[in-house]
N, C-alpha and C. Protein backbone atom coordinates (compact mmCIF):
# COMPACT_ATOMS: atom_id res chain seq x y z
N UNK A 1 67.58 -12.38 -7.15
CA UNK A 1 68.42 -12.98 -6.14
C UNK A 1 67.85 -14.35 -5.81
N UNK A 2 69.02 -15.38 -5.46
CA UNK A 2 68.61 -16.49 -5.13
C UNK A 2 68.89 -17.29 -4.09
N UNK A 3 67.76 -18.95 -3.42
CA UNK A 3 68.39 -19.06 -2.54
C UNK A 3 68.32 -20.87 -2.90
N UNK A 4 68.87 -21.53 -2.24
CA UNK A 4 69.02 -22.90 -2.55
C UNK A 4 68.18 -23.29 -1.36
N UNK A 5 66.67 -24.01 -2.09
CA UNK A 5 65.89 -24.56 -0.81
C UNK A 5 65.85 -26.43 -0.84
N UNK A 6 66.15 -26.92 -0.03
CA UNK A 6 66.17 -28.33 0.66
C UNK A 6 64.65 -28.30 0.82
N UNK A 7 64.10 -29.85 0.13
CA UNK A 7 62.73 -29.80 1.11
C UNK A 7 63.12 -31.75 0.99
N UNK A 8 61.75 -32.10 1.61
CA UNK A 8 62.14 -33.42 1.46
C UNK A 8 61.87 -34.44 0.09
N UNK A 9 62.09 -35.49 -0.37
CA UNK A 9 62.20 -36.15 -2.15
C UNK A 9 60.59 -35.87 -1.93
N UNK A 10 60.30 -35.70 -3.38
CA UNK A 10 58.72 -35.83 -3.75
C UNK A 10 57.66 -35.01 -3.40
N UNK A 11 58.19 -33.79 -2.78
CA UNK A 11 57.30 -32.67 -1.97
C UNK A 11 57.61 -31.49 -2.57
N UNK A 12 58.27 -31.51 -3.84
CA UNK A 12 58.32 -30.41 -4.09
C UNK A 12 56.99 -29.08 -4.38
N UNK A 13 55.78 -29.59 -4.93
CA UNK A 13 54.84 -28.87 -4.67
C UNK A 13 54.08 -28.21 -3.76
N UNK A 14 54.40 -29.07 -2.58
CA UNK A 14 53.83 -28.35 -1.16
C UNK A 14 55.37 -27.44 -0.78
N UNK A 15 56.52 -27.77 -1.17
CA UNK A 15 57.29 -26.86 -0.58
C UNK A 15 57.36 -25.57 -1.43
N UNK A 16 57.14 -25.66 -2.66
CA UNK A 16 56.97 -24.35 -3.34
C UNK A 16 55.67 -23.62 -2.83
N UNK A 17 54.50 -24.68 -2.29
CA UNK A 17 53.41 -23.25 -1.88
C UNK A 17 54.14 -22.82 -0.49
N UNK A 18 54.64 -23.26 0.31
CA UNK A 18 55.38 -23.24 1.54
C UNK A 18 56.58 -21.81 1.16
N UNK A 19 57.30 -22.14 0.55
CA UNK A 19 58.28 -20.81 0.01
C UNK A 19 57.52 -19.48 -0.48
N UNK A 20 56.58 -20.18 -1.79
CA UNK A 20 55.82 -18.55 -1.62
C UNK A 20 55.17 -18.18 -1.12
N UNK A 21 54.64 -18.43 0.10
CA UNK A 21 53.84 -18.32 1.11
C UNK A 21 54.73 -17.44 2.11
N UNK A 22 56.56 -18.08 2.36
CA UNK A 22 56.92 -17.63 3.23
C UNK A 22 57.60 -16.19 2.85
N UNK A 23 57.79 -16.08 1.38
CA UNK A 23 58.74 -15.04 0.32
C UNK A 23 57.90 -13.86 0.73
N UNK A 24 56.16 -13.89 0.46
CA UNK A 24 55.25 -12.91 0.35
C UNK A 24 55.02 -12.60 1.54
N UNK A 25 55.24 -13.28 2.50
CA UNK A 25 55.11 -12.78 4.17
C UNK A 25 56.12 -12.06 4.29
N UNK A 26 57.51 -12.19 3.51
CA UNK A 26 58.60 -11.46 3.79
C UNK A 26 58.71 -10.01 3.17
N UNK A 27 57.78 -9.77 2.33
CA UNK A 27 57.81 -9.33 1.18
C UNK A 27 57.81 -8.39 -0.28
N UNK A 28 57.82 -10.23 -0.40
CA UNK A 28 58.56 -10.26 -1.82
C UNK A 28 56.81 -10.51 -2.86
N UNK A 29 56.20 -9.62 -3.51
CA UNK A 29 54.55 -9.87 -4.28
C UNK A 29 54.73 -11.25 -5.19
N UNK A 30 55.94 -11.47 -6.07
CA UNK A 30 56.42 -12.48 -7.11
C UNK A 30 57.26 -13.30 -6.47
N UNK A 31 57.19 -14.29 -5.67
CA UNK A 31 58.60 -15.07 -5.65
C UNK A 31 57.97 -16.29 -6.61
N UNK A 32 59.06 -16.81 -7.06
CA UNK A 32 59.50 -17.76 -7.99
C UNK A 32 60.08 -19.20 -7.45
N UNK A 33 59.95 -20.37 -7.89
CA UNK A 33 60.25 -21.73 -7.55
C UNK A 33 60.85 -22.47 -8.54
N UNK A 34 61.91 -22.93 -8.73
CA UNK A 34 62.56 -23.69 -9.67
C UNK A 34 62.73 -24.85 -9.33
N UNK A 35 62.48 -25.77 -10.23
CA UNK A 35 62.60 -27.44 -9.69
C UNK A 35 64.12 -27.62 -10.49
N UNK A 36 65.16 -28.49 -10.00
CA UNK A 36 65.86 -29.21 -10.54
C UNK A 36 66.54 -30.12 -10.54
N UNK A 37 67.63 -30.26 -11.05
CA UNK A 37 67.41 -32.02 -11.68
C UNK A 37 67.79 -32.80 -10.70
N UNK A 38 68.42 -32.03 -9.23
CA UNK A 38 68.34 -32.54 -8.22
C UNK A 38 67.27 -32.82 -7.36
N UNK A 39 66.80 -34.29 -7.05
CA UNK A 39 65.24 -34.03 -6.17
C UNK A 39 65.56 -33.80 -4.75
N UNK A 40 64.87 -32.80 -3.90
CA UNK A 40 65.35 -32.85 -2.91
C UNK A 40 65.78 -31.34 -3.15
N UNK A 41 66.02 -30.58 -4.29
CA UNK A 41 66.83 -29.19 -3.96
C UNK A 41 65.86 -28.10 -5.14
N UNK A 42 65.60 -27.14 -4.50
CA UNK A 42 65.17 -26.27 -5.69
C UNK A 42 65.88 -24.95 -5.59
N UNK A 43 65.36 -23.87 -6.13
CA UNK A 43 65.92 -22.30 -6.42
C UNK A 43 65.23 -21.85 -6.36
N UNK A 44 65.00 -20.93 -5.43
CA UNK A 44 63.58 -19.37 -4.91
C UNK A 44 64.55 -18.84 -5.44
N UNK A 45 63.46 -18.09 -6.69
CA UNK A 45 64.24 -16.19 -6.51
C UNK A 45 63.45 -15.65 -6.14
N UNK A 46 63.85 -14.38 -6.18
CA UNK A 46 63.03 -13.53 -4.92
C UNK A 46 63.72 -12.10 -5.16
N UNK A 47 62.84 -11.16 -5.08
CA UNK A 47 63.30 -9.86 -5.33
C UNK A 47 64.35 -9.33 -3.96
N UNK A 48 64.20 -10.00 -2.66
CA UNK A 48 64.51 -9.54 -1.61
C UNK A 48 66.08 -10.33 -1.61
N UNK A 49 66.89 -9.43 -0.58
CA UNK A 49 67.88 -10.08 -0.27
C UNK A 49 67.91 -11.04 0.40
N UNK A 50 69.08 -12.12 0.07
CA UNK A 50 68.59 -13.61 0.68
C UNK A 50 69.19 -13.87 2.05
N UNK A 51 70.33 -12.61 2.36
CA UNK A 51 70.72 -12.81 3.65
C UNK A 51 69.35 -12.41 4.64
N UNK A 52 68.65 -11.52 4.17
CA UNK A 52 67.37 -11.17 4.93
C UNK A 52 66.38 -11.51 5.11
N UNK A 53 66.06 -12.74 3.82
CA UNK A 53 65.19 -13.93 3.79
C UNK A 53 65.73 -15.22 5.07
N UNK A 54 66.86 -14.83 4.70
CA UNK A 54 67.59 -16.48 6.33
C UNK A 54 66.68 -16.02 7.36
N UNK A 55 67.04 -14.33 7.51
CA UNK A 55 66.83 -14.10 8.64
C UNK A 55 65.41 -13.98 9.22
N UNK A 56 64.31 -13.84 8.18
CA UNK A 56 63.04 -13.47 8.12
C UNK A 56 62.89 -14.66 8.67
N UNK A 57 63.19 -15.98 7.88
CA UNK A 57 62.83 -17.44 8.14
C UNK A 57 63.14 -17.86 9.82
N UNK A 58 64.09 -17.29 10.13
CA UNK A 58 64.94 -17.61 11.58
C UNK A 58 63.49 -16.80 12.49
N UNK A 59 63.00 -15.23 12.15
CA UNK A 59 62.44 -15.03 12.95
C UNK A 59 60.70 -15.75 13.04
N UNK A 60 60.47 -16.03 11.97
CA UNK A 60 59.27 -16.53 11.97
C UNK A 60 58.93 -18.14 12.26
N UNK A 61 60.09 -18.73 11.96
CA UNK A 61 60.09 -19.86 12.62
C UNK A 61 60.06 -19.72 14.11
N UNK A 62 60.94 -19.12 14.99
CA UNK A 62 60.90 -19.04 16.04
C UNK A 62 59.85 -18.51 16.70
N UNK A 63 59.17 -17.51 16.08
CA UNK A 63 57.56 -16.93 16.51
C UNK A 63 56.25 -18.19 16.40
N UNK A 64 56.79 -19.28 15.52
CA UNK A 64 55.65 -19.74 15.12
C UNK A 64 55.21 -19.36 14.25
N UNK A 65 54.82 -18.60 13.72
CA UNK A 65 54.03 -17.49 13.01
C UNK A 65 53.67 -18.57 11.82
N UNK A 66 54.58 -19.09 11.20
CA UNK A 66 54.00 -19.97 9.73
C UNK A 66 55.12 -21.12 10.09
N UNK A 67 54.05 -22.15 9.74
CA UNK A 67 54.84 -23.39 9.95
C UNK A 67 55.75 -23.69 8.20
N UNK A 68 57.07 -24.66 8.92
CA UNK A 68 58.46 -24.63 8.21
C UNK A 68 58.01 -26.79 7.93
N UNK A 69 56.97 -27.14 7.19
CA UNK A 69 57.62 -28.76 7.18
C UNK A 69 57.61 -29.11 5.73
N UNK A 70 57.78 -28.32 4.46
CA UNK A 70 58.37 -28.62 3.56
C UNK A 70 59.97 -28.02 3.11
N UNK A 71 59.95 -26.64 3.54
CA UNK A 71 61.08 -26.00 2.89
C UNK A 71 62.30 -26.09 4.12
N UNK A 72 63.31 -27.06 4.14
CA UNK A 72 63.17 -27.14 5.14
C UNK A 72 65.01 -26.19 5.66
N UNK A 73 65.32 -25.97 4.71
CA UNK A 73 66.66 -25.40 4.23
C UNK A 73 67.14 -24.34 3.57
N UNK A 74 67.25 -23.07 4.06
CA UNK A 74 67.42 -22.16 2.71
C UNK A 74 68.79 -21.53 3.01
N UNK A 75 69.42 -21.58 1.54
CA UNK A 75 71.17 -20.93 1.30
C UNK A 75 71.08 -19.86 0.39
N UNK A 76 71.94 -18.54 0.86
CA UNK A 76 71.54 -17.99 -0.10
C UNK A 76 72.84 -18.49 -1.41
N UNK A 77 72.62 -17.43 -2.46
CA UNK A 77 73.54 -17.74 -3.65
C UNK A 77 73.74 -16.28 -3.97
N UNK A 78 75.62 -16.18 -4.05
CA UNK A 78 75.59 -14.58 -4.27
C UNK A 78 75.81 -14.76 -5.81
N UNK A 79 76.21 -16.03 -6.10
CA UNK A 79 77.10 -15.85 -7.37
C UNK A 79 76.19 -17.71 -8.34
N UNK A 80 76.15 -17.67 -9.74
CA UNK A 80 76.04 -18.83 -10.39
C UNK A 80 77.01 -18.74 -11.33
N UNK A 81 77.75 -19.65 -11.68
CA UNK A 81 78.70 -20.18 -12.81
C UNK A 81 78.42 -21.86 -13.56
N UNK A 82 79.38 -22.02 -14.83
CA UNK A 82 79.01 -23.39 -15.02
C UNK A 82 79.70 -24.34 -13.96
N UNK A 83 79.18 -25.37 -14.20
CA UNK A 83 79.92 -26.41 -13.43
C UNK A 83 80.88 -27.17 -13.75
N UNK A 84 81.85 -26.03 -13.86
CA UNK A 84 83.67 -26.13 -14.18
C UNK A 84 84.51 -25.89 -13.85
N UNK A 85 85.70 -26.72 -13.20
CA UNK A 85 86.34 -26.44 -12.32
C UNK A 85 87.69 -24.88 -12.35
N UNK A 86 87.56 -24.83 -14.03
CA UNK A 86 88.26 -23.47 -14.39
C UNK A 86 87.65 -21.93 -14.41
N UNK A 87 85.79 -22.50 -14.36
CA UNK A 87 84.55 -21.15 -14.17
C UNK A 87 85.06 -21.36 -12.76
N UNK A 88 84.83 -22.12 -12.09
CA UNK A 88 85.06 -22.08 -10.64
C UNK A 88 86.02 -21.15 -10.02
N UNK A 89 87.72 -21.73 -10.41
CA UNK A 89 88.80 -20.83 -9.75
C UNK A 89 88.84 -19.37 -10.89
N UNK A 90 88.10 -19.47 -11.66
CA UNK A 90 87.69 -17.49 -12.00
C UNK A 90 87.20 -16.74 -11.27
N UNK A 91 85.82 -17.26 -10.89
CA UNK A 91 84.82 -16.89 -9.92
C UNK A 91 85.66 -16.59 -8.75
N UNK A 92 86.17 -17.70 -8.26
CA UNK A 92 86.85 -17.61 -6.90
C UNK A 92 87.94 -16.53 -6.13
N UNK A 93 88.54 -16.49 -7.15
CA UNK A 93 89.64 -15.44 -7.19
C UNK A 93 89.08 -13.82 -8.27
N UNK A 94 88.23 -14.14 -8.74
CA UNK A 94 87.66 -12.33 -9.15
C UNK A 94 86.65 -11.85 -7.91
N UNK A 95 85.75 -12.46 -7.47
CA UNK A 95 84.73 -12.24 -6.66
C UNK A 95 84.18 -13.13 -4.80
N UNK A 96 85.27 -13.69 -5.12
CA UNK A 96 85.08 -14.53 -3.72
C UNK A 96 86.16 -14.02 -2.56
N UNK A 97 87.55 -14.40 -2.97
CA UNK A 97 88.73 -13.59 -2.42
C UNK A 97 88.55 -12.99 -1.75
N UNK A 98 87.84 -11.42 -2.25
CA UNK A 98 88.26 -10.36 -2.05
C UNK A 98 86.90 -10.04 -0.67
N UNK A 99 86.13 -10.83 -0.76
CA UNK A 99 84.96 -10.43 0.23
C UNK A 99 85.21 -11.34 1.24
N UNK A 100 86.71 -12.05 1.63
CA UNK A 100 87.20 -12.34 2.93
C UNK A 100 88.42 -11.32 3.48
N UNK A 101 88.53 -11.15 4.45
CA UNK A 101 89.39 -9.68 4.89
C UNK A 101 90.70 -10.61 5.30
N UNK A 102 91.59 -10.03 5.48
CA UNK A 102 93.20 -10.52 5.47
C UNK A 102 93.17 -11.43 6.87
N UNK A 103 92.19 -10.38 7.79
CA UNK A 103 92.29 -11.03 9.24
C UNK A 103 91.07 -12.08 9.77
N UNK A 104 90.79 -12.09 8.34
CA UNK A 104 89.33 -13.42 8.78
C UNK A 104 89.74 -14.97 8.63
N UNK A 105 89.04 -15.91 9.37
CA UNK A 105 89.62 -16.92 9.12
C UNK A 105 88.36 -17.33 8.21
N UNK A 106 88.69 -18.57 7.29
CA UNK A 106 87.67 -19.19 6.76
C UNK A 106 87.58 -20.64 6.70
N UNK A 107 86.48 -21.47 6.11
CA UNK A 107 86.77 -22.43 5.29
C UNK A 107 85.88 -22.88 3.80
N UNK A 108 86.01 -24.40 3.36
CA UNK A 108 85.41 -24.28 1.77
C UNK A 108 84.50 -25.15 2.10
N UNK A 109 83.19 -25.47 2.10
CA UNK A 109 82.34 -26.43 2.06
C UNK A 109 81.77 -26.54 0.61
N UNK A 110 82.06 -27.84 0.13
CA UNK A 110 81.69 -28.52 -1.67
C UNK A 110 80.49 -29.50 -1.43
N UNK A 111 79.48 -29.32 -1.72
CA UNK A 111 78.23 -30.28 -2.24
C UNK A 111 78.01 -30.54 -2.92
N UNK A 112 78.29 -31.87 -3.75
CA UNK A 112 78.06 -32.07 -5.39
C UNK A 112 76.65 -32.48 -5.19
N UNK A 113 75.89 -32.64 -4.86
CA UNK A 113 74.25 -33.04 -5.14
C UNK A 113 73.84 -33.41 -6.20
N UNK A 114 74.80 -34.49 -5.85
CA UNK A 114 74.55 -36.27 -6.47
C UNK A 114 75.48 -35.86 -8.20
N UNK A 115 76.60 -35.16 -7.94
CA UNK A 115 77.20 -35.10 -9.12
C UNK A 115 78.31 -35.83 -8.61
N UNK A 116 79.06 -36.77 -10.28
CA UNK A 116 79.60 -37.66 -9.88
C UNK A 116 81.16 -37.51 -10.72
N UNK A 117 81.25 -36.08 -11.71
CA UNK A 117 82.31 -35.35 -12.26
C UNK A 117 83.05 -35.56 -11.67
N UNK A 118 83.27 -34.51 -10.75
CA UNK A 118 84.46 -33.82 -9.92
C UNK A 118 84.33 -34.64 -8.20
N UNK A 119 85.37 -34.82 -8.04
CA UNK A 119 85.34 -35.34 -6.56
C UNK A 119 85.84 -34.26 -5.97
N UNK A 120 85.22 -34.93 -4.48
CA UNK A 120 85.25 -32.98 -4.07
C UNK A 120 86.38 -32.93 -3.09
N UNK A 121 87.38 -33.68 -2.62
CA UNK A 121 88.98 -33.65 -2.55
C UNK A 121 89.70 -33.12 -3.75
N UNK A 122 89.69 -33.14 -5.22
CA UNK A 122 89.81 -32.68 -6.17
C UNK A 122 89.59 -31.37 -6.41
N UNK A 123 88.24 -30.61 -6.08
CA UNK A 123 87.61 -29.34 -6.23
C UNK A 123 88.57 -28.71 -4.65
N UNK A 124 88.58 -29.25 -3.46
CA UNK A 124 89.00 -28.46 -2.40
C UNK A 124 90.65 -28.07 -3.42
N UNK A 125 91.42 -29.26 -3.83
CA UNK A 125 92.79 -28.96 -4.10
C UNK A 125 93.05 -28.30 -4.89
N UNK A 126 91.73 -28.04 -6.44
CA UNK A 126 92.33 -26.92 -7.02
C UNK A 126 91.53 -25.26 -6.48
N UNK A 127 90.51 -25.24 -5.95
CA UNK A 127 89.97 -24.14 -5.18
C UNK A 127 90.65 -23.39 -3.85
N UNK A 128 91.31 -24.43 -2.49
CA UNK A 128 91.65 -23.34 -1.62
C UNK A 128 92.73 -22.76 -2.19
N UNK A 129 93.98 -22.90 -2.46
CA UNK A 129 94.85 -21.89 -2.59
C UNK A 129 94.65 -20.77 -3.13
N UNK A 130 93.34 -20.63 -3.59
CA UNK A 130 92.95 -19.08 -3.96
C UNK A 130 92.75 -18.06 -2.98
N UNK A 131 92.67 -18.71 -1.77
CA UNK A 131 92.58 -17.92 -0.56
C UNK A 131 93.22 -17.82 0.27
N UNK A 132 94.39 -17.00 -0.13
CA UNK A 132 95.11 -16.83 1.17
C UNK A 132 95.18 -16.05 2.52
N UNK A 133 94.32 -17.14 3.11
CA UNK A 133 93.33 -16.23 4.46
C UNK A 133 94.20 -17.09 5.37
N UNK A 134 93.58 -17.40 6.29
CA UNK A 134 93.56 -18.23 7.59
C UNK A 134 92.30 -19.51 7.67
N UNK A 135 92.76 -20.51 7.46
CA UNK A 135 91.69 -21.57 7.50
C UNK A 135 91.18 -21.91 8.85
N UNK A 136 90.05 -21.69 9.16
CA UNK A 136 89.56 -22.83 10.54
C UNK A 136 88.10 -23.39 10.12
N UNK A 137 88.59 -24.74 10.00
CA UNK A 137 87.67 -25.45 9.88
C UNK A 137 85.91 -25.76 10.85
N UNK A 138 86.32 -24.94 12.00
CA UNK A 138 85.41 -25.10 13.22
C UNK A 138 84.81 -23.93 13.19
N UNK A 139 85.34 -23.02 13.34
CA UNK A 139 84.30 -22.07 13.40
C UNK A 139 84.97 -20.78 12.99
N UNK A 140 84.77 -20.84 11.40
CA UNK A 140 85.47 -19.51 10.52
C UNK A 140 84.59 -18.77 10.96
N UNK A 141 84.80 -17.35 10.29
CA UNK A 141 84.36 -16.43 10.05
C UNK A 141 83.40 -16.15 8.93
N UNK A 142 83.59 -16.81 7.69
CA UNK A 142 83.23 -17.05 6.52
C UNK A 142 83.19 -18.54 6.02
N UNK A 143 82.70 -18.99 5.54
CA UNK A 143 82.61 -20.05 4.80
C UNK A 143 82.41 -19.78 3.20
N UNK A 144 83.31 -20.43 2.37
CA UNK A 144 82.80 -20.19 1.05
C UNK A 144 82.27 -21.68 0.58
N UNK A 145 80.91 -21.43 0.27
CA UNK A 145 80.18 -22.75 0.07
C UNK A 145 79.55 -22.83 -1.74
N UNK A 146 79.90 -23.95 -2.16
CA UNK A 146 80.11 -24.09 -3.50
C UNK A 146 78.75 -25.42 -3.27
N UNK A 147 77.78 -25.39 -4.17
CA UNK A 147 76.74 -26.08 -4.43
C UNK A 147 76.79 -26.66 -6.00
N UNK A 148 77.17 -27.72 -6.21
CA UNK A 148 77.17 -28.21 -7.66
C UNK A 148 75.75 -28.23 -7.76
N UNK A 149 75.04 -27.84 -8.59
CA UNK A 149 73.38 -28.82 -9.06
C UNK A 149 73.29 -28.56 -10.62
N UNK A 150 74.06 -30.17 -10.91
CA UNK A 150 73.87 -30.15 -12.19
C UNK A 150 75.00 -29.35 -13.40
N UNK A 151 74.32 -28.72 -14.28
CA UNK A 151 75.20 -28.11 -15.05
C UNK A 151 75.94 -26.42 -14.68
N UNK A 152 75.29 -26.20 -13.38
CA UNK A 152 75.30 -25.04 -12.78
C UNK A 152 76.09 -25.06 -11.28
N UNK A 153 76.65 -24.13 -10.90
CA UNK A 153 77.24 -23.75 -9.63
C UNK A 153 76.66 -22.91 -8.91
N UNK A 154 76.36 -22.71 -7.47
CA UNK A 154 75.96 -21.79 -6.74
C UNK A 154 77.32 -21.41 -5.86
N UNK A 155 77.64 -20.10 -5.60
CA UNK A 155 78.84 -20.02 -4.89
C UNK A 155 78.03 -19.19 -3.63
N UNK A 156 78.34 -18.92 -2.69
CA UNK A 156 78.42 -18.00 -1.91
C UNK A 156 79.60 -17.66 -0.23
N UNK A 157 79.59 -16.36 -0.29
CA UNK A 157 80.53 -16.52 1.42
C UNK A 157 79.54 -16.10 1.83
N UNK A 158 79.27 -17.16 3.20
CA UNK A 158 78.37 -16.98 4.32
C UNK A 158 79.40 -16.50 5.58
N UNK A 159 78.27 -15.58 6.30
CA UNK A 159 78.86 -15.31 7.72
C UNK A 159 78.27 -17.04 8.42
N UNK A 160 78.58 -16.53 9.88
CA UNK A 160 78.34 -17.75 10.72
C UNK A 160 76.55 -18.03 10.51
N UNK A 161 75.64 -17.16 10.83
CA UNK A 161 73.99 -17.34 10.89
C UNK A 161 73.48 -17.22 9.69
N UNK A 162 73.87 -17.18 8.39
CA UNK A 162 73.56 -17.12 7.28
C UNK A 162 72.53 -18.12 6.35
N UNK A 163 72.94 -19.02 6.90
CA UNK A 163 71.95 -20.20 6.58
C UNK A 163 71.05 -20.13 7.05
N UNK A 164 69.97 -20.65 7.12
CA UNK A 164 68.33 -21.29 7.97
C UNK A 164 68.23 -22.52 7.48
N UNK A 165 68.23 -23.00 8.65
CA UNK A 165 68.15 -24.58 8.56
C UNK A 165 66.91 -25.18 10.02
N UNK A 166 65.80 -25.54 9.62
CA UNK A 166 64.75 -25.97 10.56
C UNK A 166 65.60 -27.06 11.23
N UNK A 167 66.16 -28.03 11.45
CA UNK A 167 66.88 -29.15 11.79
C UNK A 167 67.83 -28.19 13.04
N UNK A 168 68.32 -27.45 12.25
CA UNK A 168 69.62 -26.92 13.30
C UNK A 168 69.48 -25.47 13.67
N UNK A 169 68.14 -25.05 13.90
CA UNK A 169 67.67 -23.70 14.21
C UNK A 169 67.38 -24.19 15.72
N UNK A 170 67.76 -23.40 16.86
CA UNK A 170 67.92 -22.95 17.83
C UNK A 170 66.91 -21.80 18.26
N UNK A 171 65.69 -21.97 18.65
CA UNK A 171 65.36 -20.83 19.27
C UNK A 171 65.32 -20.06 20.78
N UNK A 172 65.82 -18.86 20.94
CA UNK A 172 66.06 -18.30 22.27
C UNK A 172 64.89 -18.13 23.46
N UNK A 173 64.65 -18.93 24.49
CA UNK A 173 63.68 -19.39 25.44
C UNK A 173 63.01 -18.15 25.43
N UNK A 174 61.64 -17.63 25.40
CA UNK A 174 61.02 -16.38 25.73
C UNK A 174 61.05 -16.01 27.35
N UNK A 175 61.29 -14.39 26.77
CA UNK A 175 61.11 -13.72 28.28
C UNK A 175 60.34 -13.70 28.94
N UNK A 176 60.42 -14.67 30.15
CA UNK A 176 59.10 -14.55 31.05
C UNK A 176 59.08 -13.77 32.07
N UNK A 177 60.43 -12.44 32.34
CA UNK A 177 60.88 -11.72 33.33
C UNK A 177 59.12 -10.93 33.57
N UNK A 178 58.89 -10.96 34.22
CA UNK A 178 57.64 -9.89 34.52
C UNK A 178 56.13 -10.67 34.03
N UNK A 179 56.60 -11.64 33.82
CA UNK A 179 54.77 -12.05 33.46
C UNK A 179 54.40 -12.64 34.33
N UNK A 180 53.12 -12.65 34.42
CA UNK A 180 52.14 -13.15 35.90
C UNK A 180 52.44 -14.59 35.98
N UNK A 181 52.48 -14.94 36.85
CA UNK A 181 52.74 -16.40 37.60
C UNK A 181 51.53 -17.20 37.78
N UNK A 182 51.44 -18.28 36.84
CA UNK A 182 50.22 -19.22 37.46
C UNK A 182 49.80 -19.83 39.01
């Protein structure tokens, strides 16, 4: 299983000890680091599920517990295809479709990362009509998020907290109901 990690250009070595550092705290004995041809983006696999890796990351960031300043982004990936816009609407409509419910709303988020093929007004026009859901752009239910890197596709539907993102992680003020007063 995989997840799409963001760190910052030129750090990829401290963010891979940073990932398997954070995989084996979660863990996972083997996690794995892929560099590619995007700088700035790599691929953890990881024996563990990656919705449970977001979440591991969400809680341990917020504990403190292990500091987050290389990896600084993790997505999971349910699905890889080539990076074609006809692998694409296969994928989309065999395995994407069907894991949004009639009464969910959604939307499509496209990241070409730094691909300069397909424009991604192009990819939205031949991709949404595969879903005939309910679109809201603000705050779906699902998001189906398509990651170009390179010769490869990452697809996945995320719920709303699915991601971990250090930048836009929110942590909930600790309970101080009952602790002694200075």
């Amino acid at each position: 299983m995989d997840l799409l990690v963001s760190y910052p250009q030129h750090r990829f070595y401290p963010a891979r000890r940073e990932v398997r550092r954070i995989l084996k705290r979660l863990g996972d004995p083997y996690p794995r680091m892929e560099w590619t041809a995007v700088e700035g983006l790599a691929i953890a696999h990881t024996t563990l599920d990656p919705r449970r890796v977001v979440a591991g990351c969400r809680e341990l960031f917020c504990a403190g517990e292990l500091p987050f300043e290389f990896a600084l982004k993790w997505v999971p990936v349910d699905h890889w295809c080539p990076t074609d816009p006809d692998a694409l609407r296969d994928l989309l409509a065999r395995e994407v479709a069907p894991r949004i419910a009639a009464h969910e709303t959604w939307a499509l988020r496209v990241d070409r990362h730094r691909c300069t093929d397909y424009h991604t007004d192009e990819l939205v026009a031949r991709l949404a009509p595969l879903i005939e859901r309910p679109v809201d752009l603000e705050h779906p239910d699902k998001t189906v998020r398509i990651d170009i890197v390179d010769a490869r596709t990452a697809v996945a539907v995320l719920g709303p907290d699915e991601v971990f993102s250090v930048r836009k992680t929110s942590c909930p003020a600790p309970d101080t109901r009952g602790a002694p007063r200075a």
